[in-house]
Protein backbone atom coordinates (compact mmCIF):
# COMPACT_ATOMS: atom_id res chain seq x y z
CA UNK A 1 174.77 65.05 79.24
CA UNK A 2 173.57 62.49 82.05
CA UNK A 3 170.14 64.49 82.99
CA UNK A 4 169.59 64.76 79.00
CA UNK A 5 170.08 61.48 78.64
CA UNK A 6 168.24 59.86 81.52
CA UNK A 7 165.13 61.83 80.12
CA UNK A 8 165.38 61.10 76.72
CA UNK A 9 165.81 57.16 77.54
CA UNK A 10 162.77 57.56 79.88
CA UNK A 11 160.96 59.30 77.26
CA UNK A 12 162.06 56.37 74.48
CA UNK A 13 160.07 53.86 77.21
CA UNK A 14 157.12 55.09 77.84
CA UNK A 15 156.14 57.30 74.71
CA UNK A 16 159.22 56.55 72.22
CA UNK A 17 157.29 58.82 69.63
CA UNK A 18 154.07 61.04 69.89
CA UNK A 19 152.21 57.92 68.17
CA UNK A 20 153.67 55.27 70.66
CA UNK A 21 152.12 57.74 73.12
CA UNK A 22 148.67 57.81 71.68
CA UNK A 23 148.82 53.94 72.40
CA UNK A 24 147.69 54.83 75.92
CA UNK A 25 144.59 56.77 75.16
CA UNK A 26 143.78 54.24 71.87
CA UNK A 27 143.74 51.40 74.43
CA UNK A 28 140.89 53.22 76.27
CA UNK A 29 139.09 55.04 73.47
CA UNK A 30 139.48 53.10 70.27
CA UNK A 31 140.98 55.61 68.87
CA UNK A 32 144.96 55.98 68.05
CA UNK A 33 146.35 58.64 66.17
CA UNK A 34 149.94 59.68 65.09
CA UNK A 35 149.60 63.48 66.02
CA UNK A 36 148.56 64.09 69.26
CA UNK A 37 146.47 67.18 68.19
CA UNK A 38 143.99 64.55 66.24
CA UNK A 39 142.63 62.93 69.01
CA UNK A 40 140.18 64.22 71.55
CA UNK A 41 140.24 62.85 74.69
CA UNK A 42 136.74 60.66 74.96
CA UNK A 43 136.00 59.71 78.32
CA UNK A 44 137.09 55.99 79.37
CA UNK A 45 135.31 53.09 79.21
CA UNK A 46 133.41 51.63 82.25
CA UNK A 47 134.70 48.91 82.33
CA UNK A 48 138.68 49.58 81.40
CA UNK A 49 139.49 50.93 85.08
CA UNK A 50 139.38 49.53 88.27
CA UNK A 51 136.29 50.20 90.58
CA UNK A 52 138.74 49.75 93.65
CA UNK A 53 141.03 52.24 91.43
CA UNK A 54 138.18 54.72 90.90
CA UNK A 55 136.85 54.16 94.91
CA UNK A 56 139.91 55.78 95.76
CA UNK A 57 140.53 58.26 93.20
CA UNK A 58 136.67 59.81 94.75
CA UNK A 59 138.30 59.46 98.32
CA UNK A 60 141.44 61.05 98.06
CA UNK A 61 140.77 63.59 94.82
CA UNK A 62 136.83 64.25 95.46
CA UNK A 63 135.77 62.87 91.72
CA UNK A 64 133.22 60.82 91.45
CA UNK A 65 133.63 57.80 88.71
CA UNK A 66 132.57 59.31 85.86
CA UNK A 67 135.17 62.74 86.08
CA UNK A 68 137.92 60.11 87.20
CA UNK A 69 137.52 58.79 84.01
CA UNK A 70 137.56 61.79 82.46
CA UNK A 71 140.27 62.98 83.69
CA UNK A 72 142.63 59.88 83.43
CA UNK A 73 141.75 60.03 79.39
CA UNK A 74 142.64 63.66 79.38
CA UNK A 75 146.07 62.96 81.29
CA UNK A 76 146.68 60.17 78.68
CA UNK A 77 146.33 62.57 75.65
CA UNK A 78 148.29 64.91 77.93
CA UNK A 79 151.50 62.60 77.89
CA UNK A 80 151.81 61.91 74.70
CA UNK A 81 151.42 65.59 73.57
CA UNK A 82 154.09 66.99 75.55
CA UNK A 83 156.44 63.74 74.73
CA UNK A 84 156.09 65.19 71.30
CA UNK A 85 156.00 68.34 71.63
CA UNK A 86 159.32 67.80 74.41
CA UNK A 87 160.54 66.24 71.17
CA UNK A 88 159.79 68.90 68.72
CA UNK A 89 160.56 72.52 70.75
CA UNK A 90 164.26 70.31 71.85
CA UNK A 91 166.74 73.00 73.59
CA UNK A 92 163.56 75.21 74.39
CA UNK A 93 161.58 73.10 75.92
CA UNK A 94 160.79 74.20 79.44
CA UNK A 95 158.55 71.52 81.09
CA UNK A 96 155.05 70.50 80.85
CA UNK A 97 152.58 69.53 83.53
CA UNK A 98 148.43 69.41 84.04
CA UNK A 99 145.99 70.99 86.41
CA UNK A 100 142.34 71.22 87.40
CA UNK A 101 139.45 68.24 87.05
CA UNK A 102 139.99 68.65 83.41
CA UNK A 103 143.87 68.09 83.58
CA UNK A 104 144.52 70.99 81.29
CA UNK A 105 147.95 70.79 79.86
CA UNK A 106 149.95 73.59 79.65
CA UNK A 107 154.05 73.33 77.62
CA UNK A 108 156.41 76.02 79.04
CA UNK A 109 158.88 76.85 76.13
CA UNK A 110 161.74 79.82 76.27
CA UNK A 111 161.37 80.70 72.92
CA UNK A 112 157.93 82.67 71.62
CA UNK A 113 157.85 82.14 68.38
CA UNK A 114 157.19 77.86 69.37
CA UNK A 115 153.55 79.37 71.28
CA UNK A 116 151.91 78.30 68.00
CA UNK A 117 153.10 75.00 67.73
CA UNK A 118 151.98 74.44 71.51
CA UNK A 119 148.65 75.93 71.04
CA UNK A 120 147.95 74.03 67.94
CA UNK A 121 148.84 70.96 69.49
CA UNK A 122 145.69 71.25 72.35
CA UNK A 123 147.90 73.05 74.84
CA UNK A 124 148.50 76.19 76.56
CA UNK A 125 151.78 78.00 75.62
CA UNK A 126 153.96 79.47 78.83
CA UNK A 127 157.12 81.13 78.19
CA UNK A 128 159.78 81.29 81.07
CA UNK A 129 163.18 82.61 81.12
CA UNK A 130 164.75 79.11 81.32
CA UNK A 131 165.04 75.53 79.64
CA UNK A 132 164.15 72.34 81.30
CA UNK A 133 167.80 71.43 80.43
CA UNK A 134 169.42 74.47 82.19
CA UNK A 135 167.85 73.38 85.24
CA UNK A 136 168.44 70.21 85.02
CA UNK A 137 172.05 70.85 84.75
CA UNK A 138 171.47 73.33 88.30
CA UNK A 139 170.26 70.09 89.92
CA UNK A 140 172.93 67.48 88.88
CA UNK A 141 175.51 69.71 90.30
CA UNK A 142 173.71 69.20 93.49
CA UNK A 143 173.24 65.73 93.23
CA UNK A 144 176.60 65.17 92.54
CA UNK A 145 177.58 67.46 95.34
CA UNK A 146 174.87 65.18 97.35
CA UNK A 147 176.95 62.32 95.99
CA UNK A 148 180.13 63.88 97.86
CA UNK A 149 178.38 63.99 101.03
CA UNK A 150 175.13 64.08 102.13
CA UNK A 151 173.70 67.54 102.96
CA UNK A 152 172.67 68.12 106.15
CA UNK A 153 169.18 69.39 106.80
CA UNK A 154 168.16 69.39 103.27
CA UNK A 155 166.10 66.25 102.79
CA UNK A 156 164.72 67.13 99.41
CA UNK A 157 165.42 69.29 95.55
CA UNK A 158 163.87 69.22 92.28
CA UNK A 159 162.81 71.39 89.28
CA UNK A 160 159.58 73.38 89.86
CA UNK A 161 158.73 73.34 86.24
CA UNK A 162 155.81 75.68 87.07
CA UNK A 163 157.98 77.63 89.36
CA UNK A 164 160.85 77.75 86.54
CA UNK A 165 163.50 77.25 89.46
CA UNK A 166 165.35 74.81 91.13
CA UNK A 167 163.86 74.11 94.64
CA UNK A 168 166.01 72.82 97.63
CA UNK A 169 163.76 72.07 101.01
CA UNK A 170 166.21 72.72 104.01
CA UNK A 171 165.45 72.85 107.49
CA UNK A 172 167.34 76.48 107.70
CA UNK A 173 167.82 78.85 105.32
CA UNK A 174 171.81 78.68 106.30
CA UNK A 175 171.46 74.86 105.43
CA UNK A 176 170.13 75.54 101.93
CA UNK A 177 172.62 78.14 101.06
CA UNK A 178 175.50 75.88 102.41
CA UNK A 179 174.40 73.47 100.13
CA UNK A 180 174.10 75.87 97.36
CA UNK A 181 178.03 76.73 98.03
CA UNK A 182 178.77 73.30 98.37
CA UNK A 183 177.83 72.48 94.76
CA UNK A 184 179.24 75.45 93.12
CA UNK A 185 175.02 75.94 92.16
CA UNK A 186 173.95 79.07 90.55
CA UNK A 187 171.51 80.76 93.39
CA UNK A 188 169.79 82.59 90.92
CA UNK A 189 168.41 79.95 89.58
CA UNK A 190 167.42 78.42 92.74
CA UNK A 191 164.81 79.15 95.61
CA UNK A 192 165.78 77.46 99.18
CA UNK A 193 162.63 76.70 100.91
CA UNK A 194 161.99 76.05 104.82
CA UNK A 195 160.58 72.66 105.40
CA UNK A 196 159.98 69.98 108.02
CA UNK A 197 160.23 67.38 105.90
CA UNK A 198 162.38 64.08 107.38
CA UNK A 199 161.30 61.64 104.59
CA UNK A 200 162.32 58.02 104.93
CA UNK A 201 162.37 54.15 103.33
CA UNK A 202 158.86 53.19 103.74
CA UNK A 203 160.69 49.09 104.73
CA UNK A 204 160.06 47.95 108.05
CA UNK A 205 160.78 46.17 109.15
CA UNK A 206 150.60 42.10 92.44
CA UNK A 207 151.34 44.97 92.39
CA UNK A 208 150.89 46.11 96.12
CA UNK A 209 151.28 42.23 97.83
CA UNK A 210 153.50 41.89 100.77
CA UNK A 211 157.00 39.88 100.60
CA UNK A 212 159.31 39.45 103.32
CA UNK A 213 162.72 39.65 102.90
CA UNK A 214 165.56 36.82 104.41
CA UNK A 215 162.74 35.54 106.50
CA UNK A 216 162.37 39.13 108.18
CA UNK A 217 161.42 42.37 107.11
CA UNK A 218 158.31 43.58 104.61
CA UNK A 219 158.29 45.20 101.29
CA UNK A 220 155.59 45.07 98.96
CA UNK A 221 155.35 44.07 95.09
CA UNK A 222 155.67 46.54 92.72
CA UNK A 223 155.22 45.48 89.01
CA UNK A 224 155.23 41.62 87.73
CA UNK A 225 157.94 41.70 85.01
CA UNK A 226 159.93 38.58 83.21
CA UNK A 227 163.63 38.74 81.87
CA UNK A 228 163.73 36.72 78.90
CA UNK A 229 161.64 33.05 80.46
CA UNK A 230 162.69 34.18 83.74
CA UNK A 231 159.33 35.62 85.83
CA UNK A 232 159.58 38.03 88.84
CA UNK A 233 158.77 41.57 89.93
CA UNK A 234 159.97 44.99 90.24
CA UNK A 235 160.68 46.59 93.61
CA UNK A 236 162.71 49.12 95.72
CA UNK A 237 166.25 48.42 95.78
CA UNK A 238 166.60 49.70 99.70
CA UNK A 239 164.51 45.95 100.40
CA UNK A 240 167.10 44.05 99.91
CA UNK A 241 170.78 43.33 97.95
CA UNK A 242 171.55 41.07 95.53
CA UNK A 243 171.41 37.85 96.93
CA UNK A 244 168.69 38.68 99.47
CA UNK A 245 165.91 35.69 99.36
CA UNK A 246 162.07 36.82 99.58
CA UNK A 247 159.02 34.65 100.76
CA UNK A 248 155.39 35.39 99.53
CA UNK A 249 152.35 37.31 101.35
CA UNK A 250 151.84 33.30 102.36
CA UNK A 251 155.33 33.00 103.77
CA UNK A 252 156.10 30.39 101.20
CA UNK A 253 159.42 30.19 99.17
CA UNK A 254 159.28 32.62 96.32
CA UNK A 255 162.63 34.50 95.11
CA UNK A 256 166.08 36.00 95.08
CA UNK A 257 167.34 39.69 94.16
CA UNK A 258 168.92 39.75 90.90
CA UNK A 259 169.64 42.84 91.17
CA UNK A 260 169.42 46.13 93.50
CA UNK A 261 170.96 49.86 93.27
CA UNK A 262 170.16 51.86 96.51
CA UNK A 263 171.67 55.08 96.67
CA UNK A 264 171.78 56.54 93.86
CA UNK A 265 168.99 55.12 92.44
CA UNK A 266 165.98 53.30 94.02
CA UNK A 267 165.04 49.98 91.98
CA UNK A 268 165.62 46.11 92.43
CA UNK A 269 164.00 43.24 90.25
CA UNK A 270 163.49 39.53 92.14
CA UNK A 271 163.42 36.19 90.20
CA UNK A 272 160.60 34.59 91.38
CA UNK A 273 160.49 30.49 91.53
CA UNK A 274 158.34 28.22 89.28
CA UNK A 275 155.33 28.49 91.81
CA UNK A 276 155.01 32.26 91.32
CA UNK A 277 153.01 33.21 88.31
CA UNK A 278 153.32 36.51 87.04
CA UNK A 279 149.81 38.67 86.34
CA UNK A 280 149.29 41.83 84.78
CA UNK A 281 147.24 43.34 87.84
CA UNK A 282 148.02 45.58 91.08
CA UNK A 283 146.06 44.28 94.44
CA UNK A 284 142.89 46.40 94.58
CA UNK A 285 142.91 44.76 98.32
CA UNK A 286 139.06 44.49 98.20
CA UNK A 287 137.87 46.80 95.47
CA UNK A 288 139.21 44.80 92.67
CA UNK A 289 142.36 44.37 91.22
CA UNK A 290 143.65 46.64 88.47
CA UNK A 291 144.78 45.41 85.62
CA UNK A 292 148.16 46.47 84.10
CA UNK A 293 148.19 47.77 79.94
CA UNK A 294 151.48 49.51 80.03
CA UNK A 295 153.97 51.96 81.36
CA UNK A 296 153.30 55.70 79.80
CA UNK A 297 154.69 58.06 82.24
CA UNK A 298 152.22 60.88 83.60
CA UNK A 299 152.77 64.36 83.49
CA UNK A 300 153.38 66.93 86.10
CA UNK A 301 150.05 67.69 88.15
CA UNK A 302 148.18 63.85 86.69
CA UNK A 303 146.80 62.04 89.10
CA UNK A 304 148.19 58.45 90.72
CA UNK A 305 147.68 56.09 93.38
CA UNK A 306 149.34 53.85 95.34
CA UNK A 307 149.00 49.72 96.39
CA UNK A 308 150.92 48.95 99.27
CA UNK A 309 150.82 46.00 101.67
CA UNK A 310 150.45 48.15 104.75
CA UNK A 311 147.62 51.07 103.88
CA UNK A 312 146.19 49.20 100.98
CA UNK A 313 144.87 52.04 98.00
CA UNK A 314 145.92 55.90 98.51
CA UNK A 315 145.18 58.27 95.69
CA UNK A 316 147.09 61.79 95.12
CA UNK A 317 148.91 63.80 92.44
CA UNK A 318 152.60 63.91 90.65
CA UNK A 319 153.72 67.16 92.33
CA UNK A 320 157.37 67.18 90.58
CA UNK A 321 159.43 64.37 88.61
CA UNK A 322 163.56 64.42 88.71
CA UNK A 323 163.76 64.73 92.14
CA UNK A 324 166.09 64.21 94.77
CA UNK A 325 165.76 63.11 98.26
CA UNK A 326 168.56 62.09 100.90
CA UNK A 327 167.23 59.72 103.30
CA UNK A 328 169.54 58.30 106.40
CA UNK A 329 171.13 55.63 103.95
CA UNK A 330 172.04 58.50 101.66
CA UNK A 331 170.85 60.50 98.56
CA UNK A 332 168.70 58.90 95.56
CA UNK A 333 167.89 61.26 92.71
CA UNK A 334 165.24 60.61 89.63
CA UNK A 335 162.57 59.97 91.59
CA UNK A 336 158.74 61.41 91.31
CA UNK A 337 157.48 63.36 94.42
CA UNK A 338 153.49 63.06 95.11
CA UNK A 339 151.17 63.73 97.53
CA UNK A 340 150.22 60.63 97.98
CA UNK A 341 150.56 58.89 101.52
CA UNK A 342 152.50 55.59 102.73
CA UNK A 343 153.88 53.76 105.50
CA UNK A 344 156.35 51.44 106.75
CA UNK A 345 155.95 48.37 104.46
CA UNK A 346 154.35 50.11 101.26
CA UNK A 347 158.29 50.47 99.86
CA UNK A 348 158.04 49.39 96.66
CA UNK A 349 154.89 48.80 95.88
CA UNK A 350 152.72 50.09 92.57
CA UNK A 351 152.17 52.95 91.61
CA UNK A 352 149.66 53.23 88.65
CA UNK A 353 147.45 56.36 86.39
CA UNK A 354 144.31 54.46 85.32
CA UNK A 355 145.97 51.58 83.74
CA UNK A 356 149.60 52.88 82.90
CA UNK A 357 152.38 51.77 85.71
CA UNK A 358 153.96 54.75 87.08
CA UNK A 359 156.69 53.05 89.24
CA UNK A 360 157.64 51.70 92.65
CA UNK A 361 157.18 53.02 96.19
CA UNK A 362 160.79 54.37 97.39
CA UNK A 363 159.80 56.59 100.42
CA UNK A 364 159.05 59.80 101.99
CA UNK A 365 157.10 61.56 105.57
CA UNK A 366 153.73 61.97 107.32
CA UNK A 367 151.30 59.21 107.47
CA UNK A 368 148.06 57.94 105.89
CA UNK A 369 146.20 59.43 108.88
CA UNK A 370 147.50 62.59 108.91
CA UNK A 371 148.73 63.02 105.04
CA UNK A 372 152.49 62.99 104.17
CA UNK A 373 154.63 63.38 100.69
CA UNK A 374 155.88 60.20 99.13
CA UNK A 375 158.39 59.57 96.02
CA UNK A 376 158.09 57.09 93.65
CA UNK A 377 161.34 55.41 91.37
CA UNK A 378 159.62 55.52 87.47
CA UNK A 379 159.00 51.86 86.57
CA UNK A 380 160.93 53.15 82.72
CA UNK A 381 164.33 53.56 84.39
CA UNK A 382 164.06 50.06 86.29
CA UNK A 383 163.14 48.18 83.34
CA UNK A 384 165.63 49.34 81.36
CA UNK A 385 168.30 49.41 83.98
CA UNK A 386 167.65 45.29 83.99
CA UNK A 387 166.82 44.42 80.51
CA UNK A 388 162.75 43.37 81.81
CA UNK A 389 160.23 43.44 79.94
CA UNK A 390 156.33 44.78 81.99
CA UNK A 391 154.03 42.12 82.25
CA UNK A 392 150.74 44.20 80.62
CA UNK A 393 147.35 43.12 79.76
CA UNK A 394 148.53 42.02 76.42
CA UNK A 395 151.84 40.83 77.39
CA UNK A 396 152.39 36.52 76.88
CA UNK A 397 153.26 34.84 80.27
CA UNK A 398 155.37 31.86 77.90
CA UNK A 399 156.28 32.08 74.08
CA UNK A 400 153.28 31.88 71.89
CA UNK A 401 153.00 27.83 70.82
CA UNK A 402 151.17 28.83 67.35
CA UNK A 403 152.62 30.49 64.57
CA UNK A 404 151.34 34.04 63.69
CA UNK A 405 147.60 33.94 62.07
CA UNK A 406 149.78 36.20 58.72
CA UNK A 407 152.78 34.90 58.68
CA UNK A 408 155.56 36.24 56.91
CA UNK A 409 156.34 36.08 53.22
CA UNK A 410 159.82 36.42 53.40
CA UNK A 411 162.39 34.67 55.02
CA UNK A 412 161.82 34.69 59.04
CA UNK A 413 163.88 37.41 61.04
CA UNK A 414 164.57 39.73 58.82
CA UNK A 415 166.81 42.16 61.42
CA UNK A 416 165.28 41.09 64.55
CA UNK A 417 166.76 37.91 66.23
CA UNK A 418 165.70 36.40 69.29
CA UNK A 419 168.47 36.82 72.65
CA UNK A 420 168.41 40.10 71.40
CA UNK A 421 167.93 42.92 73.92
CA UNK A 422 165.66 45.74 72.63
CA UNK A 423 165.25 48.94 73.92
CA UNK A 424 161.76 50.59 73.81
CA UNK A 425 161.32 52.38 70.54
CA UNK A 426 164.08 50.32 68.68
CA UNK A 427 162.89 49.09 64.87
CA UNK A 428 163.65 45.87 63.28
CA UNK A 429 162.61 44.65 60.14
CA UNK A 430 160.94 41.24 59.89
CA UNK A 431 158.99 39.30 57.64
CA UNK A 432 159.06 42.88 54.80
CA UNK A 433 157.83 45.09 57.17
CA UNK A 434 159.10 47.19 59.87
CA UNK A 435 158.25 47.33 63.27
CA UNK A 436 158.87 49.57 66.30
CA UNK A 437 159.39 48.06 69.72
CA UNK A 438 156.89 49.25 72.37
CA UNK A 439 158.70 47.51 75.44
CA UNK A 440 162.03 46.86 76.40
CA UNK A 441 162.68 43.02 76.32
CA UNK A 442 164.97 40.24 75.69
CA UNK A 443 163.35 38.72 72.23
CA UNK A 444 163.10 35.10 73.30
CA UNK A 445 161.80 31.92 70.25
CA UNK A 446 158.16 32.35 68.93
CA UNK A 447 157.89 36.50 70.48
CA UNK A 448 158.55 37.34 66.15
CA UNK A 449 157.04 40.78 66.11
CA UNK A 450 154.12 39.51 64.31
CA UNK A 451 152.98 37.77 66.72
CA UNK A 452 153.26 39.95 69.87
CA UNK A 453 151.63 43.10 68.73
CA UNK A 454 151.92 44.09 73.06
CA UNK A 455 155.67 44.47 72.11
CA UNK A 456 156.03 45.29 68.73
CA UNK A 457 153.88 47.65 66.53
CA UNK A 458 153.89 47.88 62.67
CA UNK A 459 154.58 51.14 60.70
């Protein structure tokens, strides 16, 4: 089914298998390891993570530098534990999610007898009444319901996975439950709440650097990616259509839209000229850039900020993922609801835990003065959705012009062929080994998975 599968393939990009997971805290510890239950989560280096990054983080969450750090490792080991253990309990799994300083993890299951398994993989063990599946099916009804027509005064729905429900924020009651009837939803499984909200496309008109878009109109940067040779960025898709040209922070010629969904989804990627490089950083706007080592999706209750061109760095938490929100254009669903703030001009800008890209700015309500709520499309989705591959820390900007320092035995290839597209977590065989594929990219001459250990690992 579509919710099953959306998951899965978001899963397969940013921890394809409990040890592709473990690459996130290895990059900070030194330490990977193929069960998630064998490595501890050691605090972070000093120098891996931003100070701009970790400025915030104090501002927004009250931790000083060295329990940011802690806490980001523990969040790291916390993904890639529940990916596997998501992957393990299958049909029973029931959501996952982290909480205090500590970011204790705890894996909701509906089935008892899978409490060991969770324990002895460094979590706590919850067991509900219903699968993250069987709500997920309650909420595509109502997106596809939302799909129908828009539902009026009821800006926002998700899964609670603490909760175990389905929530739907309405303005009434009576709006809630229309929209419950609307979709055919099972109410039991659902709890309408009363809310204010009136969330909004953050475009008025590196990670986090303003573009303008036909000559009018601001947006910010989300991710540098590259399609094949091609270099450009990842964005909101409500900035522009296909088509649409963009200018730099400098107002100097810089690229087209390749390609945009908005409804539906939230994501765009722009082909940026010859005079654009790509980097592997976000815009720490005066605190020190961040740099960019890959794109491991956080966990319910982690913490993440935000780079955008208009309010600069804003720290918060991942409140729910799979949500849906219907702005005045019309319902997008998928997205990641936070409480971090933003404002006219952040759309689509970076959002980042530690060093792991989280996504791109879509929208939401309040203020950075006053606080507001603010979803985030996962940066997974997008890159798949366009074939791109994340420009990372260890990512080449142009094919590698020496051959690999162990170069194969056998003949070159093997099963992997460059113009291929490959999805993360794919395997190829090449020079007598195998390899798994960490990113998804288009393999282009000289990127032999030998020599580009940032997208290909051994095993």
């Amino acid at each position: 089914m579509e919710r099953t599968t959306l998951r899965r393939r978001a899963l397969a990009a940013g921890t394809a298998t409990v040890a592709v997971g473990a690459l996130a805290l290895a990059g900070l510890t030194g330490v990977a390891s193929a069960d998630p239950a064998d490595s501890a989560a050691a605090p972070v280096s000093a120098d891996s993570l931003s100070p701009g990054l970790l400025a915030a983080m104090e501002r927004d969450l009250g931790l000083d530098a060295d329990d940011a750090r802690s806490r980001i490792a523990n969040e790291y080991r916390a993904a890639a534990v529940a990916a596997g253990l998501e992957k393990s309990l299958g049909a029973d799994f029931a959501g996952a999610r982290v909480s205090g300083e500590k970011a204790t993890l705890t894996v909701s299951t509906t089935d008892a007898s899978h409490a060991a398994r969770i324990t002895g993989a460094g979590a706590k063990a919850e067991v509900v009444a219903h699968s993250l599946d069987r709500l997920e099916g309650v909420k595509e009804g109502l997106d596809r319901a939302a799909q129908r027509k828009a539902p009026k005064g009821v800006p926002v729905w998700y899964v609670d996975v603490e909760a175990n429900r389905v929530v739907v924020n309405a303005a009434s009651t009576a709006a809630g439950t229309a929209f419950l009837k609307a979709a055919g939803a099972d109410s039991s499984l659902v709890t309408v709440a009363r809310s204010a909200e009136k969330p909004r496309t953050f475009a008025d008109l590196r990670g986090g650097d303003a573009y303008y878009m036909n000559g009018s109109g601001r947006c910010s940067i989300g991710f540098s990616v590259k399609r094949g040779t091609q270099n450009g960025f990842a964005t909101a898709g409500h900035c522009g259509r296909v088509g649409t040209t963009t200018n730099g922070f400098n107002q100097q010629a810089q690229g087209t839209f390749q390609g945009s969904t908005f409804p539906g989804r939230d994501y765009a990627w722009v082909a940026t000229n010859a005079n654009w490089t790509p980097r592997p950083t976000v815009n720490g706007y005066g605190r020190g850039d961040v740099t960019v080592a890959g794109s491991t999706a956080s966990v319910v209750g982690a913490s993440v900020c935000r780079s955008g061109s208009t309010t600069g760095w804003h720290c918060g938490t991942i409140q729910q993922l799979n949500t849906s929100v219907t702005y005045p254009e019309g319902t997008i669903s998928g997205v990641t609801r936070t409480s971090v703030c933003a404002e006219p001009g952040d759309s689509g800008g970076s959002y980042i835990s530690g060093n792991q890209a989280q996504g791109v700015t879509s929208g939401g309500s309040g203020n950075c003065s006053s606080g507001g709520t603010t979803y985030f499309q996962p940066l997974n989705p997008l890159l798949q959705a366009y074939g791109l591959t994340l420009v990372t820390s260890g990512t080449p900007t142009d094919p590698p012009t020496t051959p690999p320092t162990d170069p194969p035995t056998d003949p070159p290839g093997g099963t992997w062929a460059a113009g291929t597209a490959y999805a993360a977590g794919a395997t190829v065989t090449y020079g007598g080994a195998t390899y798994r594929c960490l990113q998804a990219h288009t393999a282009q001459p000289g990127w032999t998975p030998a020599a580009v250990p940032a997208l290909w690992q051994r095993i």
